[in-house]
C-alpha atoms as a PDB file:
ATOM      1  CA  UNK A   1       0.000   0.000   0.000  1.00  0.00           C
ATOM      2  CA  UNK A   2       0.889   3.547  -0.897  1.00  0.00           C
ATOM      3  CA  UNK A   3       2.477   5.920   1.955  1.00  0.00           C
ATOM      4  CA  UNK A   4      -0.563   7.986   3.701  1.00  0.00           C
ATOM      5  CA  UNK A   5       0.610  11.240   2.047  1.00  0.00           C
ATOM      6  CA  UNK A   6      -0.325  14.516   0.833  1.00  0.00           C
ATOM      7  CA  UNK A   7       0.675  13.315  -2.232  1.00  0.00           C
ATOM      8  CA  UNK A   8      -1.059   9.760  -2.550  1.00  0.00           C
ATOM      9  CA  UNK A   9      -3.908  11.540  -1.493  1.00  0.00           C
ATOM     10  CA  UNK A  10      -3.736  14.136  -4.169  1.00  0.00           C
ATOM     11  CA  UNK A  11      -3.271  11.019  -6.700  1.00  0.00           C
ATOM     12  CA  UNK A  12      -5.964   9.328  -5.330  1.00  0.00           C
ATOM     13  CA  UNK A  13      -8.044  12.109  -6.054  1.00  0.00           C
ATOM     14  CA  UNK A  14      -7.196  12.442  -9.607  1.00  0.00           C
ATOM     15  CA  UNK A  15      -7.762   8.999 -10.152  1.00  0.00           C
ATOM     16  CA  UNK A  16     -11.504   9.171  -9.019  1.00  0.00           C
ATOM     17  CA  UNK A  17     -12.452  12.883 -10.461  1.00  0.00           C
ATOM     18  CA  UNK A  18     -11.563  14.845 -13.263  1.00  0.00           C
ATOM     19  CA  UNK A  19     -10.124  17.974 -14.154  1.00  0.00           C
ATOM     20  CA  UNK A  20      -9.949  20.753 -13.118  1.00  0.00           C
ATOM     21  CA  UNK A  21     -12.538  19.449 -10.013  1.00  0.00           C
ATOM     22  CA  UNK A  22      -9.875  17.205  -8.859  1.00  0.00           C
ATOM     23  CA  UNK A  23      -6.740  19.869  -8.995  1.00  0.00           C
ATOM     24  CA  UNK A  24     -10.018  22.491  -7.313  1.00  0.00           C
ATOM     25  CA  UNK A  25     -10.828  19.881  -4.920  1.00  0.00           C
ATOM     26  CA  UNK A  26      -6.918  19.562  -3.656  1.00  0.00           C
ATOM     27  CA  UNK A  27      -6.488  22.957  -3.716  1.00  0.00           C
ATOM     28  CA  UNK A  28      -9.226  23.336  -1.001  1.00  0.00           C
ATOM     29  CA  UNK A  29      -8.246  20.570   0.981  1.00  0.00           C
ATOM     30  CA  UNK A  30      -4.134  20.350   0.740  1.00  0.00           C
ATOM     31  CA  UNK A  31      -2.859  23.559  -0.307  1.00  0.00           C
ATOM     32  CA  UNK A  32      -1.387  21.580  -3.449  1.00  0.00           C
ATOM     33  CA  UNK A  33      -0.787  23.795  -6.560  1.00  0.00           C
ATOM     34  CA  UNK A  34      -4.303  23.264  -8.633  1.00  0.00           C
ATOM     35  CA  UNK A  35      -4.281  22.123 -11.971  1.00  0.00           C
ATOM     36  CA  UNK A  36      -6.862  24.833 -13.475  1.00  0.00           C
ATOM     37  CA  UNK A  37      -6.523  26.827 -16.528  1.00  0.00           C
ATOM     38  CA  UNK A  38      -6.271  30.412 -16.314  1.00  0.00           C
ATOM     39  CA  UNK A  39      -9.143  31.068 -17.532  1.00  0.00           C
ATOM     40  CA  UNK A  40     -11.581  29.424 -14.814  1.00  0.00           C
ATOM     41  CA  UNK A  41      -8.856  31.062 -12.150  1.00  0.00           C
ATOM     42  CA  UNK A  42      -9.058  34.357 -14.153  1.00  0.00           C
ATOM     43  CA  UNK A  43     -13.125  33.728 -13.428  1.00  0.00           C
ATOM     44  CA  UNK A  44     -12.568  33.764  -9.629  1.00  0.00           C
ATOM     45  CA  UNK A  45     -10.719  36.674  -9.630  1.00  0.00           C
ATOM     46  CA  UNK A  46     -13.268  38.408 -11.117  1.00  0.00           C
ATOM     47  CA  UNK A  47     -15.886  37.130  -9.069  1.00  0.00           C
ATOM     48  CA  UNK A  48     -14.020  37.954  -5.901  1.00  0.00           C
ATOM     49  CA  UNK A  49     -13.826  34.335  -5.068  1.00  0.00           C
ATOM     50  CA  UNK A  50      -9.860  33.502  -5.447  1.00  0.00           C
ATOM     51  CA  UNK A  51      -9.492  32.528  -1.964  1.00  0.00           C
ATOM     52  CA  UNK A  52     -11.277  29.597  -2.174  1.00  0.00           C
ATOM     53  CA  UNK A  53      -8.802  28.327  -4.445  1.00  0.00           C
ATOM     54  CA  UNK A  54      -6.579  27.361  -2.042  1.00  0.00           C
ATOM     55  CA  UNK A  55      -6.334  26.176   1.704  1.00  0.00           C
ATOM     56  CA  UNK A  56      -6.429  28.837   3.474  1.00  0.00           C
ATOM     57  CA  UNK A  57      -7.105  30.666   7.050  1.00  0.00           C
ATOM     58  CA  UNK A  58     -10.628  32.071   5.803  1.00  0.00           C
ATOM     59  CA  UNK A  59     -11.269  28.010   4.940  1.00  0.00           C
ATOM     60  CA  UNK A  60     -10.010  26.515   7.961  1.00  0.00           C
ATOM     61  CA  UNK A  61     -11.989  29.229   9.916  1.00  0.00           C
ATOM     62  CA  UNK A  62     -15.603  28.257   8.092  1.00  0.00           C
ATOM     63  CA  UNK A  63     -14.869  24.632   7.878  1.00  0.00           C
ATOM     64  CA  UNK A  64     -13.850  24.858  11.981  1.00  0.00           C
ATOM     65  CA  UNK A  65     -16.999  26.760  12.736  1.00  0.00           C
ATOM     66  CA  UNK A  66     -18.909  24.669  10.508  1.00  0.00           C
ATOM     67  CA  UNK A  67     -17.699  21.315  12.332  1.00  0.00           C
ATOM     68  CA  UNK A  68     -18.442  22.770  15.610  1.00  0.00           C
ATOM     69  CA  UNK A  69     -22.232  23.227  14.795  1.00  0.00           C
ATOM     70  CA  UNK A  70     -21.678  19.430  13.503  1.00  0.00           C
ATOM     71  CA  UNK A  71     -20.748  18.111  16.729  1.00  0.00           C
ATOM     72  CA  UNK A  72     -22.607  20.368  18.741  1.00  0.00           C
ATOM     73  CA  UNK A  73     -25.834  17.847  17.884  1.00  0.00           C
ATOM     74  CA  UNK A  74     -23.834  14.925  18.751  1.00  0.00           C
ATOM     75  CA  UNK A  75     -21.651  15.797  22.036  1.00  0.00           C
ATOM     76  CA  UNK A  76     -21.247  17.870  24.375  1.00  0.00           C
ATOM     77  CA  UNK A  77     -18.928  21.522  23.925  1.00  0.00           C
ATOM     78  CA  UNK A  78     -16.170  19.742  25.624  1.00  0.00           C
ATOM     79  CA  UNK A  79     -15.913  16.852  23.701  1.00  0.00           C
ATOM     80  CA  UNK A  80     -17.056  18.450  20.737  1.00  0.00           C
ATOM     81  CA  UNK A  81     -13.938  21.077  21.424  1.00  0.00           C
ATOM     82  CA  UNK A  82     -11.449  18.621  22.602  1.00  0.00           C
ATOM     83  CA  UNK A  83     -12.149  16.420  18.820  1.00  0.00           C
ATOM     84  CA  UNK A  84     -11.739  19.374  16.799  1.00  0.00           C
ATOM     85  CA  UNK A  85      -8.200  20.489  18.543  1.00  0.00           C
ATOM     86  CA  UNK A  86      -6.848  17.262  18.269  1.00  0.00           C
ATOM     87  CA  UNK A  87      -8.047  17.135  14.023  1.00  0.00           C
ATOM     88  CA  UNK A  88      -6.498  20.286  13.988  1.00  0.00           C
ATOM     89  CA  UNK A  89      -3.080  19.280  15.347  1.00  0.00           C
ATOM     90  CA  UNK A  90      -3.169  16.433  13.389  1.00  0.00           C
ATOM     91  CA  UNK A  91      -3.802  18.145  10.128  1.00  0.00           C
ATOM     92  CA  UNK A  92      -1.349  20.693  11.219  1.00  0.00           C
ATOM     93  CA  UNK A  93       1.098  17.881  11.157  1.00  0.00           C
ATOM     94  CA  UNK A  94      -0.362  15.707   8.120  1.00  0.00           C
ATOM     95  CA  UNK A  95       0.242  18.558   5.588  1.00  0.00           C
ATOM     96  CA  UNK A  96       3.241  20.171   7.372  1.00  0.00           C
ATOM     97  CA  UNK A  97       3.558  23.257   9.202  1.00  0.00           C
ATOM     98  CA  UNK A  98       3.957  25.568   6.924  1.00  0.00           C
ATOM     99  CA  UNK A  99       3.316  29.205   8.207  1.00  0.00           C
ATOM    100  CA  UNK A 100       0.314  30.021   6.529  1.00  0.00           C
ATOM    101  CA  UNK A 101      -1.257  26.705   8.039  1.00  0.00           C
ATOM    102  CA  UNK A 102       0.471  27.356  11.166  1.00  0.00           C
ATOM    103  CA  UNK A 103      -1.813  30.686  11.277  1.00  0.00           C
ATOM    104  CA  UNK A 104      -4.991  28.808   9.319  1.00  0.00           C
ATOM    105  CA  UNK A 105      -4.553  26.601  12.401  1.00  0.00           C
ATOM    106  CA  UNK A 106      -4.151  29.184  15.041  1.00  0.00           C
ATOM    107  CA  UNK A 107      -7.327  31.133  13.463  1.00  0.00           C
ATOM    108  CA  UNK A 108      -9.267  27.634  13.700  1.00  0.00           C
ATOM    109  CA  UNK A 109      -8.441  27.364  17.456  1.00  0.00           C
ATOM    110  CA  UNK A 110     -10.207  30.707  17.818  1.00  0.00           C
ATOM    111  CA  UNK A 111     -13.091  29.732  15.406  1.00  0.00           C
ATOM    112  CA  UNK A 112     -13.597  26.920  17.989  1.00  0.00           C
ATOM    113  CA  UNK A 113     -13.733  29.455  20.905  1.00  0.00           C
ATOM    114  CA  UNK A 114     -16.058  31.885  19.302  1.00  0.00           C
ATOM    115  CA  UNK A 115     -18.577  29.341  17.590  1.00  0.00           C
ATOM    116  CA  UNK A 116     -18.151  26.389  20.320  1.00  0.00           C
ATOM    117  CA  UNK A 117     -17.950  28.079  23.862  1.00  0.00           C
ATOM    118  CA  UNK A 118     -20.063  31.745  22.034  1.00  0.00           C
ATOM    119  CA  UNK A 119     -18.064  33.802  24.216  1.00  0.00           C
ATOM    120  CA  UNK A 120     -17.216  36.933  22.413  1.00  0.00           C
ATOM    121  CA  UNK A 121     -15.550  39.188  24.881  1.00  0.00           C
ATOM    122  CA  UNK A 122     -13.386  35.692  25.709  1.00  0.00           C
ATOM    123  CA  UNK A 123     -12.381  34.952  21.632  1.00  0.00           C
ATOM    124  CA  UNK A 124     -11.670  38.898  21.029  1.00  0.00           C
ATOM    125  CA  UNK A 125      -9.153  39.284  23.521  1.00  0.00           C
ATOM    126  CA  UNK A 126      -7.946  35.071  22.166  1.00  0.00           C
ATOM    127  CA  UNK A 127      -7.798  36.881  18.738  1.00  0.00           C
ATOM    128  CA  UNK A 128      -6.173  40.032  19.419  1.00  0.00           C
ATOM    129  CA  UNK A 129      -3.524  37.927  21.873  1.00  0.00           C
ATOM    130  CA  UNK A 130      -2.960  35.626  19.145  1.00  0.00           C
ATOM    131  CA  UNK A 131      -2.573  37.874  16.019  1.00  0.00           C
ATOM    132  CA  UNK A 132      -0.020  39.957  18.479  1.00  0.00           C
ATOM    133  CA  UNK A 133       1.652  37.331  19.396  1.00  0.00           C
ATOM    134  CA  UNK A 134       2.385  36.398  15.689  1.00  0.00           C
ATOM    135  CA  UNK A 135       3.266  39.720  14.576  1.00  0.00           C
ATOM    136  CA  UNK A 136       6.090  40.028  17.033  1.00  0.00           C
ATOM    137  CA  UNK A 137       7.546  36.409  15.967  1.00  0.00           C
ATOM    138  CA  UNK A 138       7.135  37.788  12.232  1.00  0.00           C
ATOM    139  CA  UNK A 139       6.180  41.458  11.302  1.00  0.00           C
ATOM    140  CA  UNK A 140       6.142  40.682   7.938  1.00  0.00           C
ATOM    141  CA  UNK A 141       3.071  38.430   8.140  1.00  0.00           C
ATOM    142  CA  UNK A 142       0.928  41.805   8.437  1.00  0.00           C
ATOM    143  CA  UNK A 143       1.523  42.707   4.781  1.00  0.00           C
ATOM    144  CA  UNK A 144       0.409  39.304   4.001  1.00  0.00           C
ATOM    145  CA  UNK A 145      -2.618  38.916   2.186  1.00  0.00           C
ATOM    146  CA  UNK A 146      -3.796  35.008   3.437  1.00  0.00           C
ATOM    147  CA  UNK A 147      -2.856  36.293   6.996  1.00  0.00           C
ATOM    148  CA  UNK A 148      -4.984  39.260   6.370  1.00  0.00           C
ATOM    149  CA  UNK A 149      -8.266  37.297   5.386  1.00  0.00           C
ATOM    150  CA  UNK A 150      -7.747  34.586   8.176  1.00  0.00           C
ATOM    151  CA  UNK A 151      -7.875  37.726  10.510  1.00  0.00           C
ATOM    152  CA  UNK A 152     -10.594  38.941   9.134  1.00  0.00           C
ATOM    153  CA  UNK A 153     -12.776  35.867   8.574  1.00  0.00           C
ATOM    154  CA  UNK A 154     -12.111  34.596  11.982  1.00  0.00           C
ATOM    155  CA  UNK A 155     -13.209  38.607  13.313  1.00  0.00           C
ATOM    156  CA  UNK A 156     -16.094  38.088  11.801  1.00  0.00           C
ATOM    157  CA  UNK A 157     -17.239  35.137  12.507  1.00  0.00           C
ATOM    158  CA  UNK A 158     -16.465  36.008  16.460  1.00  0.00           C
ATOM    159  CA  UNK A 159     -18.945  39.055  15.657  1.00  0.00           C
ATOM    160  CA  UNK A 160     -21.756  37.547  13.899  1.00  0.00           C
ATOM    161  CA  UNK A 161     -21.374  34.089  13.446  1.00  0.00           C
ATOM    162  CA  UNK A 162     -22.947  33.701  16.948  1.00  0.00           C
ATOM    163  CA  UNK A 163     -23.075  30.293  19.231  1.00  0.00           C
ATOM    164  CA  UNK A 164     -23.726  27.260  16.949  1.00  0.00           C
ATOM    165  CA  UNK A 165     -28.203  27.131  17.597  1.00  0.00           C
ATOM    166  CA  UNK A 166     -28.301  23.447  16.765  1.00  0.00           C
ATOM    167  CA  UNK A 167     -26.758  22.409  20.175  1.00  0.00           C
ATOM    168  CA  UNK A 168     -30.224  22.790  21.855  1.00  0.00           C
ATOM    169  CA  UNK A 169     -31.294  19.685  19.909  1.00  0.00           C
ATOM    170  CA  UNK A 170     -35.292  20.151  20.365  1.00  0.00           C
ATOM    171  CA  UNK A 171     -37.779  20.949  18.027  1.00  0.00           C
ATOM    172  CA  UNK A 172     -38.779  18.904  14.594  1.00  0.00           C
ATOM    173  CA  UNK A 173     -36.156  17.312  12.446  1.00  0.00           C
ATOM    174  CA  UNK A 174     -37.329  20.230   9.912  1.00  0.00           C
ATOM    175  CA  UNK A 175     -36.639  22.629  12.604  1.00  0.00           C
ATOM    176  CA  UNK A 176     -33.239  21.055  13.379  1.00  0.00           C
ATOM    177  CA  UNK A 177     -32.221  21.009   9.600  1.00  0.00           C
ATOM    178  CA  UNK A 178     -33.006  24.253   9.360  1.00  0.00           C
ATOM    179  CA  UNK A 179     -31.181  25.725  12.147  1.00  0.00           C
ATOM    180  CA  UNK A 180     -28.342  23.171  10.720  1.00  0.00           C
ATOM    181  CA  UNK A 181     -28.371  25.104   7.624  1.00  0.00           C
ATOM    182  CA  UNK A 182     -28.907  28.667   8.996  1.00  0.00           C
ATOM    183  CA  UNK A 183     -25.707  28.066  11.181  1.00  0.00           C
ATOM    184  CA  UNK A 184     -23.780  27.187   8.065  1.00  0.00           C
ATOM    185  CA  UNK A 185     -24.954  29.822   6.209  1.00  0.00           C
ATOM    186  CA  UNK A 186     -24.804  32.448   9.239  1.00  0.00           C
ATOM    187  CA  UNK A 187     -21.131  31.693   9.832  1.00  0.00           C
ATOM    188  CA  UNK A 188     -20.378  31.703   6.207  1.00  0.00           C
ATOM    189  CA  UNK A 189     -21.859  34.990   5.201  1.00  0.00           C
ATOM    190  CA  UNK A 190     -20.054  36.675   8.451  1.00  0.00           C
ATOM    191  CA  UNK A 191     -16.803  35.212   7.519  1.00  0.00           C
ATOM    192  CA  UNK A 192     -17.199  36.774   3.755  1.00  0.00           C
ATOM    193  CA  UNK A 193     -18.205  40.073   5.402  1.00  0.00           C
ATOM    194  CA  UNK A 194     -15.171  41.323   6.576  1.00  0.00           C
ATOM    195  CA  UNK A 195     -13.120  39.554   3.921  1.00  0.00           C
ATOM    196  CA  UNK A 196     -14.611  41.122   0.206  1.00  0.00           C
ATOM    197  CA  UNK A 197     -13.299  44.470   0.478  1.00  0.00           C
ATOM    198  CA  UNK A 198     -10.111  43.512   1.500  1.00  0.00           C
ATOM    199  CA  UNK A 199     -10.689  41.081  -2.031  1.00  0.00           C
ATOM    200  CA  UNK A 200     -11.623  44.227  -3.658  1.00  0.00           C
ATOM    201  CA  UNK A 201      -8.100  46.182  -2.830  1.00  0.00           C
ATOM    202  CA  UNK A 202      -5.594  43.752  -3.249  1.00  0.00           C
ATOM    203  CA  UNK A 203      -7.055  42.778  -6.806  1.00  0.00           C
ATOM    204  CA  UNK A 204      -7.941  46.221  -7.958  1.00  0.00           C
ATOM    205  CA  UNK A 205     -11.393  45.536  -9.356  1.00  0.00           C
ATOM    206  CA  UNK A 206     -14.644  45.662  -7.996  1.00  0.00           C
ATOM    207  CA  UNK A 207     -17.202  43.074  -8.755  1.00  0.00           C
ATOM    208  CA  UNK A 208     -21.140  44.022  -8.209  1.00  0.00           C
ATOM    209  CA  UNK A 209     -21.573  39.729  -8.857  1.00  0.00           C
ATOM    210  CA  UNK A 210     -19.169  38.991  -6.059  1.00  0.00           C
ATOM    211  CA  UNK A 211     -21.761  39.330  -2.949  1.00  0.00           C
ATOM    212  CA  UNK A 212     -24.120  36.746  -5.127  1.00  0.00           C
ATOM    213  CA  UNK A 213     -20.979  34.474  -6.537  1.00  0.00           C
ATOM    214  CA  UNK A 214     -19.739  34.334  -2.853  1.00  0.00           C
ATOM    215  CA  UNK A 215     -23.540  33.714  -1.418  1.00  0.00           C
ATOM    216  CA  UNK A 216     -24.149  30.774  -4.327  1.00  0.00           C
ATOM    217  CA  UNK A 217     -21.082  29.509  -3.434  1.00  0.00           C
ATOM    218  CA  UNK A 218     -19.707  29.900   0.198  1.00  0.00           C
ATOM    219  CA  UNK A 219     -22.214  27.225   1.349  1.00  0.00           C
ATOM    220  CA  UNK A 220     -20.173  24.639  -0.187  1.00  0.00           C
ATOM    221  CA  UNK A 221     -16.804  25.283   1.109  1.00  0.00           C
ATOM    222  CA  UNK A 222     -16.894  22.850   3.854  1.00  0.00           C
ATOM    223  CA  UNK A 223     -19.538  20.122   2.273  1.00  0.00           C
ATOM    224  CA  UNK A 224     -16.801  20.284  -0.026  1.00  0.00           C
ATOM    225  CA  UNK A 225     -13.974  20.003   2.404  1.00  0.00           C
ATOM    226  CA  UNK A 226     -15.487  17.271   4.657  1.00  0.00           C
ATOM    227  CA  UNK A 227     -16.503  15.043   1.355  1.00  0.00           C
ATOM    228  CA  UNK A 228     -13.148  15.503  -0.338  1.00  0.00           C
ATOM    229  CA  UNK A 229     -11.639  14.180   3.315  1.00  0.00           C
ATOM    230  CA  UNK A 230     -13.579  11.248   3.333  1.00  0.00           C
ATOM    231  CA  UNK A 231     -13.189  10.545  -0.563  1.00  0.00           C
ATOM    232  CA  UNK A 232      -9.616  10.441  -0.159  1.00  0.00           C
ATOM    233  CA  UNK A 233      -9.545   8.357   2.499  1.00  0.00           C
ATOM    234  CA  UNK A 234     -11.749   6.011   1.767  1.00  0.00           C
ATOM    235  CA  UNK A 235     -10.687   5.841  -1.924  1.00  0.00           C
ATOM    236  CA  UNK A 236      -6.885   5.476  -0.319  1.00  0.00           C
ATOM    237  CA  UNK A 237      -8.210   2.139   1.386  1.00  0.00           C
ATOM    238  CA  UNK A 238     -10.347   0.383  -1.517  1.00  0.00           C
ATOM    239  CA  UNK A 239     -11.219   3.200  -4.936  1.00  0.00           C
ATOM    240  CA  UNK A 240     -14.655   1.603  -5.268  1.00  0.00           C
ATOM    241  CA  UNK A 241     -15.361   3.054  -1.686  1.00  0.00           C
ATOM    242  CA  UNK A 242     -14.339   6.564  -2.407  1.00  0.00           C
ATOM    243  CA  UNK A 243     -16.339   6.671  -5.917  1.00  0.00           C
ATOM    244  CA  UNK A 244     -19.669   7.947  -3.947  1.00  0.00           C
ATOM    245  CA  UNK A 245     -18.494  10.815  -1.959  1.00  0.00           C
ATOM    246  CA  UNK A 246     -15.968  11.638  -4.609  1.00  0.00           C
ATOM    247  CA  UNK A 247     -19.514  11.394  -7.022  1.00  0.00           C
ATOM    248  CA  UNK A 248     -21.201  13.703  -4.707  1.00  0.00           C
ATOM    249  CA  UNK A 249     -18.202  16.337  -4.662  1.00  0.00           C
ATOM    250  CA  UNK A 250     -18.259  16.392  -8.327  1.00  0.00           C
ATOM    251  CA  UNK A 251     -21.589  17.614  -8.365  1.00  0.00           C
ATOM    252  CA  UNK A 252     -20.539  20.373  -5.468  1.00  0.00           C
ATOM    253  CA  UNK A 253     -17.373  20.982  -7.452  1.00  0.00           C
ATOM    254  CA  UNK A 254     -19.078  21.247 -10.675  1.00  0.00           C
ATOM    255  CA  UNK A 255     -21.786  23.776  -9.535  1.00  0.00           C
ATOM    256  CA  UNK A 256     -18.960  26.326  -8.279  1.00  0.00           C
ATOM    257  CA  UNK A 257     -17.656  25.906 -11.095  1.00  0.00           C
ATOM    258  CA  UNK A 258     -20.247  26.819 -13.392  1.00  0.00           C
ATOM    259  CA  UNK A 259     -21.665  29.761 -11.195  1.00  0.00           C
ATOM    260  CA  UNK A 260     -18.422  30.814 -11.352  1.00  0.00           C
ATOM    261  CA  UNK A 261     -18.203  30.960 -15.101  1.00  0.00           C
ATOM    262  CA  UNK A 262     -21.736  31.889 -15.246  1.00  0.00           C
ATOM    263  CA  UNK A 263     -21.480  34.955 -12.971  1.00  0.00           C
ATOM    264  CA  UNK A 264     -17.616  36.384 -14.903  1.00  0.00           C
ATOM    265  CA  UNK A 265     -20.085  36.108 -17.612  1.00  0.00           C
ATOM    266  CA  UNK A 266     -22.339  38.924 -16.403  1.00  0.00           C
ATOM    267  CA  UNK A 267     -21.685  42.495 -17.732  1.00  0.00           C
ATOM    268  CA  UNK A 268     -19.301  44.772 -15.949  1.00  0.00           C
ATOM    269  CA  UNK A 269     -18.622  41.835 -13.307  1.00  0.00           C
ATOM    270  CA  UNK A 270     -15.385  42.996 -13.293  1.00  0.00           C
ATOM    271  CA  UNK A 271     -14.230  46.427 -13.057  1.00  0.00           C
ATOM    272  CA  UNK A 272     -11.018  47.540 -12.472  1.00  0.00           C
ATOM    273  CA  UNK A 273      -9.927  50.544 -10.572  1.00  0.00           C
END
C-alpha cells in the first residue's frame, strides 16, 4: 500500500475525479498547486472568489466553525472542542507546518472558541492575543494577504457568526435542519463580510456579482472540504469506496464551477480601478 501522504492523497483524487474538479478539490483541501486553466482562475478573480482556491485561514476558519455546529448535535462543547483540537493538530502535522497553516490553524483554534464556547468578549481578547503574538515572531506576516483574510474571517465570525443554535437539539427534524443550515450559512456569510473588500483592494477591481458568486457559493466550502476528506480516504483504502463521496463532490465541485463561469459572464462583473 501507498504511503498515507499529501501526495497519494492528491493522486488518489485524480484517479476518481476529473479535471480541473480534482486539482479544485486539492487545492481546497491540501494547499497543493491546482491544476486549473487560467481562464476558470481568471473567473474567480473576477468574481471575488480567489481565496477559495486554495487552503487557506478564511477556509479553515468556516470549515472549523462549521464542524463545531456538527458536533454540537452529537456531544457535548467539551468533547465536541477537545475532537476538533486534536483534528487540527493532526492536520497541522499531516500537511506540514507551513506558516500560513500554522496561522490557518491558530485562526481555527479561535473559530472553535467563538462558535463552540459563544463567548465573544473571551475569543476577542484570544484573537487580538494571538494575532499579536504572531506579529512580534514575524512582522512581515501583516503585509500578508492570506494572513490578512484569516484575521478577518475569523473577526467576523467572532462578531456575527454567533453560538452554533443546533446544540439545543429540540424541536422537529425540519426545525433542526433548518437551524443546521442557517448556522452554516450564518457563519459563512459573516466570515465573507469582513473579507470582500479587503478582495476588492488587493485585486484592484470591484465586482457588483461577487456578494451573489460568494452567497451561491460559500455554502459549499466545507460540504466540499469534509466530502473531499472522506473521498480520499476512503478511496486510499479500496477506490470503489471513495467513488460515492468523490460522485457527490463532483456535483458540489461542478456547480462552483459553473456559477463561477456563469457569474464572470455577467456584464461589468469585473471592473477595475
Amino acid at each position: 500500500m501507498e504511503p498515507f501522504t499529501v501526495a497519494t492523497l492528491t493522486t488518489v483524487l485524480g484517479r476518481m475525479l476529473p479535471e480541473p474538479h480534482a486539482g479544485f478539490l486539492a487545492g481546497i483541501l491540501f494547499g497543493t498547486r491546482s491544476t486549473m486553466t487560467k481562464e476558470l482562475i481568471d473567473a474567480f478573480v473576477a468574481t471575488g472568489t480567489i481565496h477559495i482556491v486554495a487552503l487557506s485561514g478564511q477556509n479553515l476558519s468556516i470549515f472549523t466553525g462549521t464542524l463545531a455546529n456538527w458536533l454540537a448535535y452529537l456531544f457535548s462543547r467539551r468533547i465536541a472542542s477537545l475532537l476538533i483540537m486534536f483534528l487540527l493538530i493532526w492536520f497541522l502535522w499531516f500537511v506540514g507546518p507551513s506558516p500560513s497553516l500554522i496561522r490557518a490553524v491558530i485562526m481555527g483554534f479561535l473559530t472553535l472558541l467563538a462558535v463552540i464556547f459563544g463567548r465573544r468578549n473571551l475569543s476577542l481578547l484570544s484573537l487580538v492575543l494571538a494575532v499579536s503574538s504572531m506579529l512580534v515572531l514575524n512582522p512581515s506576516w501583516i503585509g500578508d494577504l492570506s494572513f490578512q483574510l484569516s484575521v478577518l474571517a475569523t473577526l467576523g465570525i467572532i462578531l456575527f457568526g454567533g453560538p452554533p443554535a443546533g446544540e439545543a437539539g429540540k424541536g422537529s427534524t425540519k426545525d433542526r435542519w433548518w437551524s443546521f443550515i442557517a448556522d452554516d450559512l450564518r457563519i459563512t456569510l459573516a466570515a465573507q463580510l469582513f473579507t470582500t473588500p479587503l478582495i476588492f483592494f488587493h485585486f484592484h477591481r470591484l465586482s457588483p456579482v461577487a456578494p451573489v458568486t460568494n452567497v451561491l457559493i460559500g455554502w459549499t466550502m466545507p460540504i466540499l472540504m469534509g466530502l473531499g476528506w472522506v473521498a480520499a480516504i476512503a478511496g486510499y483504502i479500496w477506490q470503489p469506496l471513495g467513488l460515492l463521496p468523490a460522485w457527490a463532490a463532483w456535483i458540489l465541485l461542478t456547480y462552483v464551477i459553473r456559477a463561477v463561469e456563469v457569474t464572470a459572464g455577467f456584464p461589468l462583473a469585473a471592473v477595475a480601478w
